[in-house]
PDB file of N, CA and C in Angstrom:
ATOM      1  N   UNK A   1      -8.860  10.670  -7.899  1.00  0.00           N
ATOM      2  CA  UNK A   1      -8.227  10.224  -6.677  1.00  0.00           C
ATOM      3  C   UNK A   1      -7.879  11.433  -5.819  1.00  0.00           C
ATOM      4  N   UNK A   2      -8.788  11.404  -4.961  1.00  0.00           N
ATOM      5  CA  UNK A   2      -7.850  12.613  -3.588  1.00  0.00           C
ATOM      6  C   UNK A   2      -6.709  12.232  -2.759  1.00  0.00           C
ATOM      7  N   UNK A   3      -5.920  12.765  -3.042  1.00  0.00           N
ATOM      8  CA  UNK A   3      -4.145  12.544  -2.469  1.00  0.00           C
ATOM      9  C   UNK A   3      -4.285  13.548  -1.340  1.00  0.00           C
ATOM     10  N   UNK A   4      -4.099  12.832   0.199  1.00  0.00           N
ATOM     11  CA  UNK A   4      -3.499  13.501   0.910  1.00  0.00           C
ATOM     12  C   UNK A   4      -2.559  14.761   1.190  1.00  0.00           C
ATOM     13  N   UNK A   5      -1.522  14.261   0.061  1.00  0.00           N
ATOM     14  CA  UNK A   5      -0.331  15.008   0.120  1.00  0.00           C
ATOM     15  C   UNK A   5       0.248  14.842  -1.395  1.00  0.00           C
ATOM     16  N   UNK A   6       1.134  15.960  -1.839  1.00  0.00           N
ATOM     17  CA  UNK A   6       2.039  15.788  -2.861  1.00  0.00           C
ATOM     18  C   UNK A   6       3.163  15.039  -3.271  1.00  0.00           C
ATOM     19  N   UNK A   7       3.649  14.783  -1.913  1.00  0.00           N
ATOM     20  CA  UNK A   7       4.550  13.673  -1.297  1.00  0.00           C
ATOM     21  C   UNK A   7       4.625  12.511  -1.764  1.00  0.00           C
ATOM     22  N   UNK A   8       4.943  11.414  -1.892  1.00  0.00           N
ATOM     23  CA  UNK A   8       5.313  10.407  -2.154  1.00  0.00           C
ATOM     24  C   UNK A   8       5.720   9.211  -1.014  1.00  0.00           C
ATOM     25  N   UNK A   9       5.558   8.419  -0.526  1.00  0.00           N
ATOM     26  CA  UNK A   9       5.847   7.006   0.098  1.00  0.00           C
ATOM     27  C   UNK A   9       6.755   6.356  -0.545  1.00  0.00           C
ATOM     28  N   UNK A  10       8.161   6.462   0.110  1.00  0.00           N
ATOM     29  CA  UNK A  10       8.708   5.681  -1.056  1.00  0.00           C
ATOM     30  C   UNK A  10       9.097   4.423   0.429  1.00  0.00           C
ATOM     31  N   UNK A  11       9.137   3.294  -0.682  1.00  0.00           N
ATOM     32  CA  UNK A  11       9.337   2.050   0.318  1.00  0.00           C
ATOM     33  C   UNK A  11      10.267   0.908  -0.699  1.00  0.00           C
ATOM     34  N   UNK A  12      11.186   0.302   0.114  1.00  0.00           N
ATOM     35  CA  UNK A  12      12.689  -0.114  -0.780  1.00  0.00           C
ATOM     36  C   UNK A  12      12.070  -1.826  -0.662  1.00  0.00           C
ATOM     37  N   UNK A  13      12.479  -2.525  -1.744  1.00  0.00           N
ATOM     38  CA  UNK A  13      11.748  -3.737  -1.417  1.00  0.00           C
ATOM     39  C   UNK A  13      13.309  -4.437  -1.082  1.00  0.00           C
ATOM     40  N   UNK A  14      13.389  -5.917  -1.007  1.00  0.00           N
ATOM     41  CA  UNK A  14      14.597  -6.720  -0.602  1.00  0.00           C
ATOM     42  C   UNK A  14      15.799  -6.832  -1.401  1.00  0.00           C
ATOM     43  N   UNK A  15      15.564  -6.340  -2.787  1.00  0.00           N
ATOM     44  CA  UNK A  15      16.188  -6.577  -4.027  1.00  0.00           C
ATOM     45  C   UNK A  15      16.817  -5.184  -3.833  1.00  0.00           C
ATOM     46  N   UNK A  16      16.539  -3.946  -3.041  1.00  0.00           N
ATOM     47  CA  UNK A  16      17.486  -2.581  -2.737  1.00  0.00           C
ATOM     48  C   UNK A  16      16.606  -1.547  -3.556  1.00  0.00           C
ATOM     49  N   UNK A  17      15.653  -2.115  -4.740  1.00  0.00           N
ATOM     50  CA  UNK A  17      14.866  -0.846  -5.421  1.00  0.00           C
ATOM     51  C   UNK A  17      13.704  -0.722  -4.435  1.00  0.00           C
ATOM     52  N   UNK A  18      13.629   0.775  -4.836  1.00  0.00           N
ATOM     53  CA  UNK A  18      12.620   1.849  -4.030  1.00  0.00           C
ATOM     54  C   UNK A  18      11.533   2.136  -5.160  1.00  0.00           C
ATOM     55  N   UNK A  19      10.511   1.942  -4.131  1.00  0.00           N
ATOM     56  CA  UNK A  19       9.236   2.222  -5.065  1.00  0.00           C
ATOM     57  C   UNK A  19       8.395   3.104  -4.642  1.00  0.00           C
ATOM     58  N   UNK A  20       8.147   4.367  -5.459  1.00  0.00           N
ATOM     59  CA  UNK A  20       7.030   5.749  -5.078  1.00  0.00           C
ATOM     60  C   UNK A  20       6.049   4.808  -5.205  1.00  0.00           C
ATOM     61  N   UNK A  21       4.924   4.990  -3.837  1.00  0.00           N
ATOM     62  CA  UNK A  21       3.405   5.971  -3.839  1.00  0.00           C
ATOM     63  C   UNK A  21       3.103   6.999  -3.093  1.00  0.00           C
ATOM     64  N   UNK A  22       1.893   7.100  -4.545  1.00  0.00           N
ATOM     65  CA  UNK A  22       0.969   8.011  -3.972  1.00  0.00           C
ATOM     66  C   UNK A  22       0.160   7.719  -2.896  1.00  0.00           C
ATOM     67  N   UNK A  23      -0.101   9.278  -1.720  1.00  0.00           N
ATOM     68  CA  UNK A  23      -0.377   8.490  -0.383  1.00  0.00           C
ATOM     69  C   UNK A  23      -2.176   9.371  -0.648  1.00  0.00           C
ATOM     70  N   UNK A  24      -3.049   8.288   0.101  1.00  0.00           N
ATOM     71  CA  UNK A  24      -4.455   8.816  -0.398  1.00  0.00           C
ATOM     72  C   UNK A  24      -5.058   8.207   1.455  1.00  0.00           C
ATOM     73  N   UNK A  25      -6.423   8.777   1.447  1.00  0.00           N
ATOM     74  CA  UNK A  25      -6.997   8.326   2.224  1.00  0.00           C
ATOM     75  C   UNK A  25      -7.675   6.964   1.571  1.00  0.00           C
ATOM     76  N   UNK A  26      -7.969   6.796   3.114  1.00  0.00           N
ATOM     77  CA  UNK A  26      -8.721   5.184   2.698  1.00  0.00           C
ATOM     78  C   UNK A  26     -10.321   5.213   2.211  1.00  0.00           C
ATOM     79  N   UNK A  27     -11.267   6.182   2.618  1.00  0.00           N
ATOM     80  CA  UNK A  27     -12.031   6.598   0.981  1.00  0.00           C
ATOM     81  C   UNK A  27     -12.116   7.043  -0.394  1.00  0.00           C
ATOM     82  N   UNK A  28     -11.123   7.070  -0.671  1.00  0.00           N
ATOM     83  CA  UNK A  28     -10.160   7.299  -2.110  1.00  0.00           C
ATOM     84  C   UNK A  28     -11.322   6.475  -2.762  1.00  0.00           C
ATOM     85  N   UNK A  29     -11.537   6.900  -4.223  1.00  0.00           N
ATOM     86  CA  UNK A  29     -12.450   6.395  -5.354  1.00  0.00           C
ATOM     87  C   UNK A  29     -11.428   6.201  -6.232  1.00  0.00           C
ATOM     88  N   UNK A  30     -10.492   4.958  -6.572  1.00  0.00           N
ATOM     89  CA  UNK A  30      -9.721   5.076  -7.824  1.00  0.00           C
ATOM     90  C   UNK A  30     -10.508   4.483  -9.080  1.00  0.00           C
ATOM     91  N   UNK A  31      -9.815   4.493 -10.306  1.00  0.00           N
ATOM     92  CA  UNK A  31     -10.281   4.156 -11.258  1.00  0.00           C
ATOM     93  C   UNK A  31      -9.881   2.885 -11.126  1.00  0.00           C
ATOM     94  N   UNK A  32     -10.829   2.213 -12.729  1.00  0.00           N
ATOM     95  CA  UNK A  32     -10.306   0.891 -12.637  1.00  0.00           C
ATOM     96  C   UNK A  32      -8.964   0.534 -13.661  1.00  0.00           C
ATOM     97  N   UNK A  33      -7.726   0.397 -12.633  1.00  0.00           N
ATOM     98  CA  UNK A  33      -6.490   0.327 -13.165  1.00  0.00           C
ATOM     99  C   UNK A  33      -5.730  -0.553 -12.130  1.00  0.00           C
ATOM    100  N   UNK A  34      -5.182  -1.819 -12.453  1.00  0.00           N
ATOM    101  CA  UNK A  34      -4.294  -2.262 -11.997  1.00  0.00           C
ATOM    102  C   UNK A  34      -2.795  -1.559 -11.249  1.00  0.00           C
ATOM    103  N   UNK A  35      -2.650  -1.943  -9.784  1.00  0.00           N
ATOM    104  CA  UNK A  35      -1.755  -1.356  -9.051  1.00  0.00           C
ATOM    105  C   UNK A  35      -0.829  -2.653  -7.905  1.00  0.00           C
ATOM    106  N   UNK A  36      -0.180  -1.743  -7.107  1.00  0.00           N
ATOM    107  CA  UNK A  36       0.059  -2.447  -6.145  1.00  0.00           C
ATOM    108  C   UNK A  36       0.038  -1.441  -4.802  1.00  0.00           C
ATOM    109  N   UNK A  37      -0.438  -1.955  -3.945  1.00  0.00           N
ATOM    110  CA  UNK A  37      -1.234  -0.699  -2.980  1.00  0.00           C
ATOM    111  C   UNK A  37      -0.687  -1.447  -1.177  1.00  0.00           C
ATOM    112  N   UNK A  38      -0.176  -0.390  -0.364  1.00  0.00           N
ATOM    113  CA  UNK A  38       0.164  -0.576   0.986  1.00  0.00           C
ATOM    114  C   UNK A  38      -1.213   0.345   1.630  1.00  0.00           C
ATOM    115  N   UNK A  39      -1.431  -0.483   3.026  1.00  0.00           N
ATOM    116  CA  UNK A  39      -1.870   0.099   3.565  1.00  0.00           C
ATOM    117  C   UNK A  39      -1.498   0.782   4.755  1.00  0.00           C
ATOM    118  N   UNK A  40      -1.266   1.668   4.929  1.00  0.00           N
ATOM    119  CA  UNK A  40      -0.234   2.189   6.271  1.00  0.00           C
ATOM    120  C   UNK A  40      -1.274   2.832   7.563  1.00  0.00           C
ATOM    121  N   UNK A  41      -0.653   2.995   8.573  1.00  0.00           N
ATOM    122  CA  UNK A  41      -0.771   4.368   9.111  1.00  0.00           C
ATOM    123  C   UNK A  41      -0.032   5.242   9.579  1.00  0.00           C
ATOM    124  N   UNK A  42      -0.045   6.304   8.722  1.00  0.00           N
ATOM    125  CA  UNK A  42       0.547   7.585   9.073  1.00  0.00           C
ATOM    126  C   UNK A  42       0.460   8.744  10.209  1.00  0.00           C
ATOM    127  N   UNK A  43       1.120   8.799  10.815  1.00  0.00           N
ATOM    128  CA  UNK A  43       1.417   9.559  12.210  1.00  0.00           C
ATOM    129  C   UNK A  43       2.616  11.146  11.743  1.00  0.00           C
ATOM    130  N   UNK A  44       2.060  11.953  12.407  1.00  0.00           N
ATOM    131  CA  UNK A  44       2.744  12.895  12.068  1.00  0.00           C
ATOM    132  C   UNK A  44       3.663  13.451  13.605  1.00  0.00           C
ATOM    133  N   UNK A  45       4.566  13.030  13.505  1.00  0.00           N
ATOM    134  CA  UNK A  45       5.956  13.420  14.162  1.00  0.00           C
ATOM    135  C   UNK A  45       6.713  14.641  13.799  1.00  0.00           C
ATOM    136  N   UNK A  46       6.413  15.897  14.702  1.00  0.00           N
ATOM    137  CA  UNK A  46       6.910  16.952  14.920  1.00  0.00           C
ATOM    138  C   UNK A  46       6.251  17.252  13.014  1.00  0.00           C
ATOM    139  N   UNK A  47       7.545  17.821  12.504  1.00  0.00           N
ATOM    140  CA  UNK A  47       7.174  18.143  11.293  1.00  0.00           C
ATOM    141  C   UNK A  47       7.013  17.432  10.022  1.00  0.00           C
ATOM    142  N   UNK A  48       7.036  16.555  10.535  1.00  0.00           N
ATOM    143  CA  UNK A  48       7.559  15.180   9.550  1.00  0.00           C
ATOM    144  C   UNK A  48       6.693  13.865   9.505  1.00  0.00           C
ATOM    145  N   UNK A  49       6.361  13.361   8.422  1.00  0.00           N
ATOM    146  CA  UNK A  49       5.033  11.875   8.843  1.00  0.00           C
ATOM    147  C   UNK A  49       5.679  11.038   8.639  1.00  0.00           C
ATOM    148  N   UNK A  50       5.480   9.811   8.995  1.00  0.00           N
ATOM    149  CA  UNK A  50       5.874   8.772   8.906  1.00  0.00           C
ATOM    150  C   UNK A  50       5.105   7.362   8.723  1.00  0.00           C
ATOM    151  N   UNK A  51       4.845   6.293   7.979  1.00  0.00           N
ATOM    152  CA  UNK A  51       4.197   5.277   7.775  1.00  0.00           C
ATOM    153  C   UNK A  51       4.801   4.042   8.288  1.00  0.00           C
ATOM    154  N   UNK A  52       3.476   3.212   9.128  1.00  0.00           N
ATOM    155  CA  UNK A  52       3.610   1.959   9.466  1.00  0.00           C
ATOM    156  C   UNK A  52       2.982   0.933   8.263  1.00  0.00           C
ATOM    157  N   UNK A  53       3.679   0.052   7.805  1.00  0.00           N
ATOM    158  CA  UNK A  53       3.126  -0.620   7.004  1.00  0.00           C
ATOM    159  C   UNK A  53       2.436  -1.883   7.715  1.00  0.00           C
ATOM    160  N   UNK A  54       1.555  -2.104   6.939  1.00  0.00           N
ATOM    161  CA  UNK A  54       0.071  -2.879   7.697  1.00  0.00           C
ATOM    162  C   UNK A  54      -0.106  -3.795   6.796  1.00  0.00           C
ATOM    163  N   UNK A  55      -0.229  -3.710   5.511  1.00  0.00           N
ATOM    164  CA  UNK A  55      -0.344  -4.795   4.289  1.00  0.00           C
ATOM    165  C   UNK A  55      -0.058  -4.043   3.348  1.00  0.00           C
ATOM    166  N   UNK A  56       0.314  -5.328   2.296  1.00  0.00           N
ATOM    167  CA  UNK A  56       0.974  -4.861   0.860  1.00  0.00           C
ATOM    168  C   UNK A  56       0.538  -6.042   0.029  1.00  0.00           C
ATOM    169  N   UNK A  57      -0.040  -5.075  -0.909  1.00  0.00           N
ATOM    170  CA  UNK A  57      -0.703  -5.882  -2.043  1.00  0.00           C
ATOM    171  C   UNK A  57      -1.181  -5.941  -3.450  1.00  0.00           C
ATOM    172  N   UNK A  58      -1.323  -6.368  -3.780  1.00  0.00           N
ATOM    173  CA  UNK A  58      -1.779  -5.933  -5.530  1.00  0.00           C
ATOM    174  C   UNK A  58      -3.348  -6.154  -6.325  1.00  0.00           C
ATOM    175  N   UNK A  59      -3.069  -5.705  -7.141  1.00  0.00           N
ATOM    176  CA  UNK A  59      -4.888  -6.041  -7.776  1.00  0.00           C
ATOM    177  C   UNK A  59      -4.765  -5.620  -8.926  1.00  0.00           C
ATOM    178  N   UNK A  60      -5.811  -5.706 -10.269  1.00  0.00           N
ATOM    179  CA  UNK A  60      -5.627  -5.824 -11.277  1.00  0.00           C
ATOM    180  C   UNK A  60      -7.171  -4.825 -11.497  1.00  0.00           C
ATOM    181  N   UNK A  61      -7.804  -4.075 -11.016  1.00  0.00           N
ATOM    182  CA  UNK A  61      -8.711  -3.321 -10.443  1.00  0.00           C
ATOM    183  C   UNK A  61      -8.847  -2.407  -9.201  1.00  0.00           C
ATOM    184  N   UNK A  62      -7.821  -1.428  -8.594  1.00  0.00           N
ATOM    185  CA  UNK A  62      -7.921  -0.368  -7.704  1.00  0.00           C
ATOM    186  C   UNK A  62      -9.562  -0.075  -7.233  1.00  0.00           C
ATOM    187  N   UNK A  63     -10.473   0.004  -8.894  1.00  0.00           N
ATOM    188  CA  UNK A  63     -11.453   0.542  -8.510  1.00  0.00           C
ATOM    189  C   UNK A  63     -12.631  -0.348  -7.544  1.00  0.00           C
ATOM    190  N   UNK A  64     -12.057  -1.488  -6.980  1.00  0.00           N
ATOM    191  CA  UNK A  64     -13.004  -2.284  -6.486  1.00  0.00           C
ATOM    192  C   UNK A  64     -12.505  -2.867  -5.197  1.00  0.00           C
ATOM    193  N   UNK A  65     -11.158  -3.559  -5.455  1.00  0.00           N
ATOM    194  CA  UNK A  65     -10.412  -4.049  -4.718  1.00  0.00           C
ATOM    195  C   UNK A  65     -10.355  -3.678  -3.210  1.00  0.00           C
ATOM    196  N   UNK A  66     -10.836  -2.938  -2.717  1.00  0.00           N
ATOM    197  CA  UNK A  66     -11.128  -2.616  -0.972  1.00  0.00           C
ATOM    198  C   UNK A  66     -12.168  -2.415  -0.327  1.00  0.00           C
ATOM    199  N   UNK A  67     -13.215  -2.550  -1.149  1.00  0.00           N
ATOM    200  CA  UNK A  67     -14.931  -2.692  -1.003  1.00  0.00           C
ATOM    201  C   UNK A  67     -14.754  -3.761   0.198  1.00  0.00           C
ATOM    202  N   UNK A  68     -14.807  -5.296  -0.082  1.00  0.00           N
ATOM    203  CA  UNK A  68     -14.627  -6.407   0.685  1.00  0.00           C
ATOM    204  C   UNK A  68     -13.196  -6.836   0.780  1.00  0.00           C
ATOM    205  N   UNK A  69     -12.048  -6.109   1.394  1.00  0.00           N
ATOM    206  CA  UNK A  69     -10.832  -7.008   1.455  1.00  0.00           C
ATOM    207  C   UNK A  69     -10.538  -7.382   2.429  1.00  0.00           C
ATOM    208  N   UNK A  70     -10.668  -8.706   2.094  1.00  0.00           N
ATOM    209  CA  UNK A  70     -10.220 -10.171   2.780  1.00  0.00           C
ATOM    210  C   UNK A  70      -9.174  -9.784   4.136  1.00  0.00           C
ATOM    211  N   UNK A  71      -8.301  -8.810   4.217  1.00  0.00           N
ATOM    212  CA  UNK A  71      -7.929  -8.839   5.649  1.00  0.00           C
ATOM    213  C   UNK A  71      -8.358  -7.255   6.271  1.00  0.00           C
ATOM    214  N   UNK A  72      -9.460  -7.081   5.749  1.00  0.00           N
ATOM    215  CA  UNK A  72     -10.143  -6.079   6.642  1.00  0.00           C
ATOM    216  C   UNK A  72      -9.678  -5.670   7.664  1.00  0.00           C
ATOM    217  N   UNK A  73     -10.588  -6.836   8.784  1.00  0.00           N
ATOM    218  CA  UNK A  73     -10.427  -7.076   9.627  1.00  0.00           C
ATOM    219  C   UNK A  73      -8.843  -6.364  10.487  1.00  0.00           C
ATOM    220  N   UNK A  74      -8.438  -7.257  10.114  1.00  0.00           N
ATOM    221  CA  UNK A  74      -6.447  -7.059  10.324  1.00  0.00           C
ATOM    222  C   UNK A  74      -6.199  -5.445  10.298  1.00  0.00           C
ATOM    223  N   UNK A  75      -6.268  -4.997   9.273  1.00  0.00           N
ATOM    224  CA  UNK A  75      -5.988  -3.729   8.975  1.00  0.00           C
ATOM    225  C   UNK A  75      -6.616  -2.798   9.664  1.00  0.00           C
ATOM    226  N   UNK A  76      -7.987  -2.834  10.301  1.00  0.00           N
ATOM    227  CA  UNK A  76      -8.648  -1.932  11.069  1.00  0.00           C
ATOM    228  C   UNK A  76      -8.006  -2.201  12.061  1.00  0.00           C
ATOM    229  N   UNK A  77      -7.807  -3.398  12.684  1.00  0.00           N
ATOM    230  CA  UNK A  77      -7.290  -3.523  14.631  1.00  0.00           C
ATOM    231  C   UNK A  77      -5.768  -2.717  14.096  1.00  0.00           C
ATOM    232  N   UNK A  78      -5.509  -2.992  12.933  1.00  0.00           N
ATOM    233  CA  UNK A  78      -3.794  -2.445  13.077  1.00  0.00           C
ATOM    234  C   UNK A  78      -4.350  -0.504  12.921  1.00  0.00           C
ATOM    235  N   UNK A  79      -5.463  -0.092  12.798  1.00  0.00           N
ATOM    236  CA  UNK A  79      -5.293   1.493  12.612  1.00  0.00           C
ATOM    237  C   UNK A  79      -4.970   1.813  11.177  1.00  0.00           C
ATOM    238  N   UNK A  80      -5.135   1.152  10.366  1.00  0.00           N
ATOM    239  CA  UNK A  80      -5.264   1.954   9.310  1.00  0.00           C
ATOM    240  C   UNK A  80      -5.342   3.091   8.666  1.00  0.00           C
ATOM    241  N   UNK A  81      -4.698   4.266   8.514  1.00  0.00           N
ATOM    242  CA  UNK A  81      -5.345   5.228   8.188  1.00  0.00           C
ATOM    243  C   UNK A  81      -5.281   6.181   6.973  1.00  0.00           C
ATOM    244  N   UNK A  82      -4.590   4.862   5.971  1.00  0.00           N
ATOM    245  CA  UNK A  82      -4.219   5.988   4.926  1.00  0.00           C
ATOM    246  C   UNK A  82      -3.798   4.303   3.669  1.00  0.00           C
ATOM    247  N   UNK A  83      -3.866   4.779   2.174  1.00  0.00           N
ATOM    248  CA  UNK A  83      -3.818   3.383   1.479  1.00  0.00           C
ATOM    249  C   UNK A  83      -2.414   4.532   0.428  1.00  0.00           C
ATOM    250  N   UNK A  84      -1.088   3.883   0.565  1.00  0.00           N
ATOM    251  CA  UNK A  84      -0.902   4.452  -0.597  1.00  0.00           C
ATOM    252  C   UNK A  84      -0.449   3.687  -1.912  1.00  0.00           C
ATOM    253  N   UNK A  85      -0.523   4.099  -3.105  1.00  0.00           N
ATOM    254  CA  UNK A  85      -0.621   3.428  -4.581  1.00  0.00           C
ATOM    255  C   UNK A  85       0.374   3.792  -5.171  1.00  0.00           C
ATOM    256  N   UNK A  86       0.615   2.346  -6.460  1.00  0.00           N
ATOM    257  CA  UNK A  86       1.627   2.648  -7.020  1.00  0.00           C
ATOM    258  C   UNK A  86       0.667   2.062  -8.362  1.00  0.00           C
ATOM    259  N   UNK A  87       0.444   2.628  -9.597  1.00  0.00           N
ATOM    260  CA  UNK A  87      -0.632   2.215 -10.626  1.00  0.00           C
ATOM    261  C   UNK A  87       0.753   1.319 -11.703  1.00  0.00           C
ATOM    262  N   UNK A  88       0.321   0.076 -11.322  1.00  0.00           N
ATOM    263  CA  UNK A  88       1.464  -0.554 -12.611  1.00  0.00           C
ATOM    264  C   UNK A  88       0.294  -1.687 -13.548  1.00  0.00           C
ATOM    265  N   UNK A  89       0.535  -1.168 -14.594  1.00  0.00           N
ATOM    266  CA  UNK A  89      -0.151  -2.325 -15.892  1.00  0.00           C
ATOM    267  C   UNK A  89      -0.048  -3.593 -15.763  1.00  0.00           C
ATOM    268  N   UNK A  90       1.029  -3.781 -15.960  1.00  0.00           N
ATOM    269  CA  UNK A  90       1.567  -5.367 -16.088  1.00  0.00           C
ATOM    270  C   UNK A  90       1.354  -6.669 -14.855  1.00  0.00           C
ATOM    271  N   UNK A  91       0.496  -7.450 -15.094  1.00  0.00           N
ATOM    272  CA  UNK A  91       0.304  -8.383 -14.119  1.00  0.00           C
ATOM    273  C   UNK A  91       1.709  -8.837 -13.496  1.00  0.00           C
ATOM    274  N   UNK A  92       2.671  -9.129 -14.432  1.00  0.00           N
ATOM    275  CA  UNK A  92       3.683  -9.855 -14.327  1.00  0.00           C
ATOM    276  C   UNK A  92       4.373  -8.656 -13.420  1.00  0.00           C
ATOM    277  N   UNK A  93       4.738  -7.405 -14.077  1.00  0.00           N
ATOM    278  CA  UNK A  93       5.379  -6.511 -12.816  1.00  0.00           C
ATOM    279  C   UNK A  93       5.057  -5.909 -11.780  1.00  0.00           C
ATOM    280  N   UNK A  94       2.919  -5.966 -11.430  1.00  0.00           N
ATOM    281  CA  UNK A  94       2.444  -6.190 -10.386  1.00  0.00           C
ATOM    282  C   UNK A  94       3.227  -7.125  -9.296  1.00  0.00           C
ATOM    283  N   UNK A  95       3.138  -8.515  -9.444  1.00  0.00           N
ATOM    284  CA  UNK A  95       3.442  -9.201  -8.694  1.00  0.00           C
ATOM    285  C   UNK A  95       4.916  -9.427  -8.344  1.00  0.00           C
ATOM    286  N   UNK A  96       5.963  -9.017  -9.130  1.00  0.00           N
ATOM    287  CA  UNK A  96       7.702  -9.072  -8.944  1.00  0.00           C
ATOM    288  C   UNK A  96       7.399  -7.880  -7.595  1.00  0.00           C
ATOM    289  N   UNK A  97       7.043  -6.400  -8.254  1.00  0.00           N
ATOM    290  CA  UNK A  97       6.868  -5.467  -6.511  1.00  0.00           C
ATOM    291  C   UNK A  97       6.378  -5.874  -5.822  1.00  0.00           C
ATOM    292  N   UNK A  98       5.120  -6.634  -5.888  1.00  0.00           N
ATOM    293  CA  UNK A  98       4.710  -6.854  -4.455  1.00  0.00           C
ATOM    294  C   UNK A  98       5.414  -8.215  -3.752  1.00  0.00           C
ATOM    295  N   UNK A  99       6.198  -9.132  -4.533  1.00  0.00           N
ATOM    296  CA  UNK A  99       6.887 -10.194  -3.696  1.00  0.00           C
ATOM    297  C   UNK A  99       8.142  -9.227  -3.186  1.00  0.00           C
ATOM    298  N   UNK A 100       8.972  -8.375  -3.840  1.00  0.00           N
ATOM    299  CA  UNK A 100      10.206  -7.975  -3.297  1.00  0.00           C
ATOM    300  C   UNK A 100       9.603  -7.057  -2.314  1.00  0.00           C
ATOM    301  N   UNK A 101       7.987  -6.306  -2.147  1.00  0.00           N
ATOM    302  CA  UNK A 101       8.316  -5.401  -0.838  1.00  0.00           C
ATOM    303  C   UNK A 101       8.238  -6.731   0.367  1.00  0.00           C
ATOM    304  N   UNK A 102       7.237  -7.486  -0.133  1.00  0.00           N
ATOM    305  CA  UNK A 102       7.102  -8.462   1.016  1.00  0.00           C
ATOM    306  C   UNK A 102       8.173  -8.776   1.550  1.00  0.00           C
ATOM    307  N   UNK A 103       8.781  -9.462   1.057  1.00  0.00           N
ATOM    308  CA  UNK A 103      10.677 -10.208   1.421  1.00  0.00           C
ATOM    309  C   UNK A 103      11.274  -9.120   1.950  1.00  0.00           C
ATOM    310  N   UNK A 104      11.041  -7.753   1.532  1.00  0.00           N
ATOM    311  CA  UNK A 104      11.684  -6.764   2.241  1.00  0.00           C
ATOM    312  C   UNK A 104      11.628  -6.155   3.831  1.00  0.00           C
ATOM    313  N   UNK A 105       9.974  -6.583   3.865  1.00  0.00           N
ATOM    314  CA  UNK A 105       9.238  -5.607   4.897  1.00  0.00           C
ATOM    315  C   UNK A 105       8.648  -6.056   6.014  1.00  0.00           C
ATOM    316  N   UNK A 106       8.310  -5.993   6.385  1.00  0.00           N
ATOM    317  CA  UNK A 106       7.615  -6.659   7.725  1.00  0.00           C
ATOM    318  C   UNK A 106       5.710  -5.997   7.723  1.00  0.00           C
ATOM    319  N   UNK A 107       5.129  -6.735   8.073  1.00  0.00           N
ATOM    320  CA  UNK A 107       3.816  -6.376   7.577  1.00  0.00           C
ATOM    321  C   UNK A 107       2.998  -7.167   8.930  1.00  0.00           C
ATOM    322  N   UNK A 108       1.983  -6.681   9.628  1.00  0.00           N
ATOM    323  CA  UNK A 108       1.674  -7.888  10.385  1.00  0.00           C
ATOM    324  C   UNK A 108       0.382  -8.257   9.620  1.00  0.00           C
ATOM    325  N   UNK A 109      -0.418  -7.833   8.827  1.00  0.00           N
ATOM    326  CA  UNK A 109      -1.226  -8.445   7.901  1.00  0.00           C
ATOM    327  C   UNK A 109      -1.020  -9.598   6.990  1.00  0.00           C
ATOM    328  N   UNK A 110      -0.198  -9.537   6.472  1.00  0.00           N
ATOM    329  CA  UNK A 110       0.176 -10.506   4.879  1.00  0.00           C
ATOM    330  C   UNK A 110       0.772 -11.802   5.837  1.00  0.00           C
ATOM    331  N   UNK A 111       0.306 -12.744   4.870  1.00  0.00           N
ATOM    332  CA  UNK A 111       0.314 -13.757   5.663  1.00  0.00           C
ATOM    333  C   UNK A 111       1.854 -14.930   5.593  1.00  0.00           C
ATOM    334  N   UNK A 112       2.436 -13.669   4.306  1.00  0.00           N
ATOM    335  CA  UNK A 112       3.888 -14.499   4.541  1.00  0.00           C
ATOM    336  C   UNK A 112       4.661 -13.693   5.373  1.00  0.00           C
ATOM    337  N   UNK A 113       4.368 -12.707   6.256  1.00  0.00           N
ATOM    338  CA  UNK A 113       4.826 -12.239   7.368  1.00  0.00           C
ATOM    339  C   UNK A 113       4.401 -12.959   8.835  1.00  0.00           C
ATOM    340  N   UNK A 114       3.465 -13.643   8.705  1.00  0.00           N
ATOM    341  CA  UNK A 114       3.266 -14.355   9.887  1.00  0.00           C
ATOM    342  C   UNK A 114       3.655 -15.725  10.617  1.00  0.00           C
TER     343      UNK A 114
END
């Protein structure tokens, strides 16, 4: 995986916990490992970057999961320019992060933001 930066994305879901990723470009080759993955775009302000979140989501395969994803579309008109990851095993604690960032966050992709 080529990481942008050393840095970290951390993003707080509704429940008050904060969750690191790793921030990568959006040609990133991951392995095949279950995660939960935002797609942002990052803008760099004076000395400092900052991420718009665009979608948030999970998969049970990193290494495939953005070949064809289903809100493509969405994510390119929103500028996309960067995917960052959080690698979690567990189906079951896949999906608890990705419902609490949702409830947390505002996304104009995901469709329980709309």
């Amino acid at each position: 995986m080529a990481k942008l930066t050393d840095s970290k994305y951390v993003l707080k879901g509704k429940s008050g916990t904060e969750y690191s990723f790793g921030i990568y470009s959006l040609d990133t080759s991951f392995k095949e490992v279950g995660g939960v993955y935002i797609f942002t775009k990052r803008v760099k302000n004076e000395n400092k970057y900052s991420h718009t979140n665009i979608y948030i989501g999970k998969t049970d395969d990193l290494s495939t999961r953005f070949n064809n994803h289903h809100k493509k579309n969405c994510i390119s008109q929103n500028k996309a320019n960067c995917i960052c990851v959080k690698q979690v095993d567990s189906e079951k604690e896949r999906t608890e992060i990705e419902t609490d960032l949702l409830l947390g966050n505002s996304t104009p992709c995901n469709e329980i933001n709309n």
